[in-house]
Protein backbone atom coordinates (compact mmCIF):
# COMPACT_ATOMS: atom_id res chain seq x y z
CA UNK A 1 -30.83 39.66 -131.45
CA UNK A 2 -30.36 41.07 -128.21
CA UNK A 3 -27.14 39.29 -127.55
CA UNK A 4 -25.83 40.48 -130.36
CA UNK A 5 -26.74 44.11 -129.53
CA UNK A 6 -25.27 43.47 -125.98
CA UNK A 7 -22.17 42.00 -127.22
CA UNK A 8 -20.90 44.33 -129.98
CA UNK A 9 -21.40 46.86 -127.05
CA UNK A 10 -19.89 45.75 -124.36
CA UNK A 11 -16.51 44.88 -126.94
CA UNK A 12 -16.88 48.55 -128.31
CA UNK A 13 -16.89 49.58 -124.52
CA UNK A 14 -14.01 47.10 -123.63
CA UNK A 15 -12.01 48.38 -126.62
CA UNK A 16 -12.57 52.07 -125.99
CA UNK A 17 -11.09 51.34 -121.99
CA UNK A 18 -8.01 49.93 -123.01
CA UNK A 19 -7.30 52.41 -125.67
CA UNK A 20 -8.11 55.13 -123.07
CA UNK A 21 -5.77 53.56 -120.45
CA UNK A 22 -2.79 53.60 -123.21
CA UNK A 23 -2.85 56.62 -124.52
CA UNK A 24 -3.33 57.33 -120.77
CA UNK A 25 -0.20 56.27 -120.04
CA UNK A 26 1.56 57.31 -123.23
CA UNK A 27 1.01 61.16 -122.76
CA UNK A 28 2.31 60.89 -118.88
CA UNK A 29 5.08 58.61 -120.06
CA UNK A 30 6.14 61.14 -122.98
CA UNK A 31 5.43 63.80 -120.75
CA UNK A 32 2.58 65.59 -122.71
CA UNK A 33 0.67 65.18 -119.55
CA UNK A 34 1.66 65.46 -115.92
CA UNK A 35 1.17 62.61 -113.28
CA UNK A 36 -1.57 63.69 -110.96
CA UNK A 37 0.16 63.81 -107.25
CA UNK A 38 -1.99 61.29 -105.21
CA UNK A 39 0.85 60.81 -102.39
CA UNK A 40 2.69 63.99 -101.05
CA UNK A 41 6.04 63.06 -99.40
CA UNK A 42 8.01 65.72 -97.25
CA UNK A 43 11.70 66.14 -96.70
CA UNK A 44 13.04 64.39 -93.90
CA UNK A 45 15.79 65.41 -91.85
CA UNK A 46 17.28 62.84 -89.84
CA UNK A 47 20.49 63.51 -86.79
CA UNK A 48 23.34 61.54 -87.05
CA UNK A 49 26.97 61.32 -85.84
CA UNK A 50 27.99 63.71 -89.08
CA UNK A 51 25.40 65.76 -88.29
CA UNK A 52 21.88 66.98 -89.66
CA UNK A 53 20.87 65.42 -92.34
CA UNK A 54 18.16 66.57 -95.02
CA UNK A 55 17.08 63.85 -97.15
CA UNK A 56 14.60 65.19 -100.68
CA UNK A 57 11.76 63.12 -101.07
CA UNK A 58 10.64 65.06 -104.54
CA UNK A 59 12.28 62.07 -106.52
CA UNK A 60 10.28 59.59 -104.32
CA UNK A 61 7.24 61.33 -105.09
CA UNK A 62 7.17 61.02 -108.30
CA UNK A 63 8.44 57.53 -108.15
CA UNK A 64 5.18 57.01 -106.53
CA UNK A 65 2.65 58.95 -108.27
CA UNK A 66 3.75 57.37 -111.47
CA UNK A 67 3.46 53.46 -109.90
CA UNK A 68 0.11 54.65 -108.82
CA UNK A 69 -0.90 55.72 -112.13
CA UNK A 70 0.39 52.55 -113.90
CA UNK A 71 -1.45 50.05 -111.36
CA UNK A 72 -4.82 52.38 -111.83
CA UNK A 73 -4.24 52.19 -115.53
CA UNK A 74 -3.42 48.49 -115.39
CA UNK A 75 -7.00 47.97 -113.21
CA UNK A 76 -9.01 49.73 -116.18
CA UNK A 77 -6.83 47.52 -118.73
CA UNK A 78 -8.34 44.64 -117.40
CA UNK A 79 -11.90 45.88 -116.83
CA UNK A 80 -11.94 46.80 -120.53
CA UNK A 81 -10.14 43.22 -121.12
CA UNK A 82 -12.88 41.68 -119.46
CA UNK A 83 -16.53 43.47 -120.63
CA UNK A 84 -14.53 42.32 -124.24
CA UNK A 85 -14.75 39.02 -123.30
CA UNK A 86 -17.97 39.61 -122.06
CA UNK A 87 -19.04 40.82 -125.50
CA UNK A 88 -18.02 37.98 -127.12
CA UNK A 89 -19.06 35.37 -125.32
CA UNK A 90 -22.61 37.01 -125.82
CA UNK A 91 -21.65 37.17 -129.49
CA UNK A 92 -20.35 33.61 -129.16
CA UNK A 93 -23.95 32.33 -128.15
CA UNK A 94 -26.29 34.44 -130.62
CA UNK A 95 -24.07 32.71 -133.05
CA UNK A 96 -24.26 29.26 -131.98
CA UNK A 97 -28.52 29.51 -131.44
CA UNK A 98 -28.41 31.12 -134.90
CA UNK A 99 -26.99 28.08 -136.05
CA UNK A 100 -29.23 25.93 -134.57
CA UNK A 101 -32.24 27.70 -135.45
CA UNK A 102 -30.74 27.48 -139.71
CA UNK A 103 -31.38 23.63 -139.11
CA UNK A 104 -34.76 24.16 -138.83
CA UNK A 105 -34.79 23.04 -135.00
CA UNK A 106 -35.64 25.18 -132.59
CA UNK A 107 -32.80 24.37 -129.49
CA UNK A 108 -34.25 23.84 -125.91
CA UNK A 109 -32.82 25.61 -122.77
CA UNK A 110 -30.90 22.28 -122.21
CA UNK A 111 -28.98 21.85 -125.62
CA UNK A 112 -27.95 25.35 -125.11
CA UNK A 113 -26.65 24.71 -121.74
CA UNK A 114 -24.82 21.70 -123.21
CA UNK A 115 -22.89 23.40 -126.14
């Protein structure tokens, strides 16, 4: 009973990850929501034989911020991937010794081990 209690929590918890990771990335991709600004890139001027030259980096920033927010949101995609696998595998076995235990045999540590 406890597996089961485990398991249809840690899918629940799994689920509600990856749903907050797209919707995550939905709003900044729509542009409801902004990307927060992790890296902070200043202009650059640079001498050459034309002359000064100023090169923007505001276009690179953003470029950045938002591959920074897709690889964080891909790392809590996969955390929530994996406690769902988590869950049922732990769902997985409190259905398998239910099964056993409907036979009217009560399995040992070792014929769970083996199945």
């Amino acid at each position: 009973m406890q597996h089961k209690i485990i398991g249809y929590l840690l899918v629940c918890i799994g689920l509600l990850l990856i749903l907050f990771a797209a919707i995550g990335m939905y709003k900044v991709f729509v542009g409801h929501q902004p990307v927060v600004p992790v890296v902070h890139l200043t202009d650059v001027t640079m001498q050459s034989q034309f002359g000064t030259m100023l090169i923007p980096m505001a276009n690179l920033n953003t470029l950045v911020n938002i591959g920074l927010f897709v690889l964080f949101m891909v790392f809590i995609v996969i955390i929530g991937e994996k406690m769902a696998s988590l869950g049922c595998n732990f769902l997985k076995i409190e259905r398998i010794y239910e099964a056993l235990a409907t036979k009217g045999e009560t399995p040992s540590a070792e014929q769970i081990k083996k199945l």
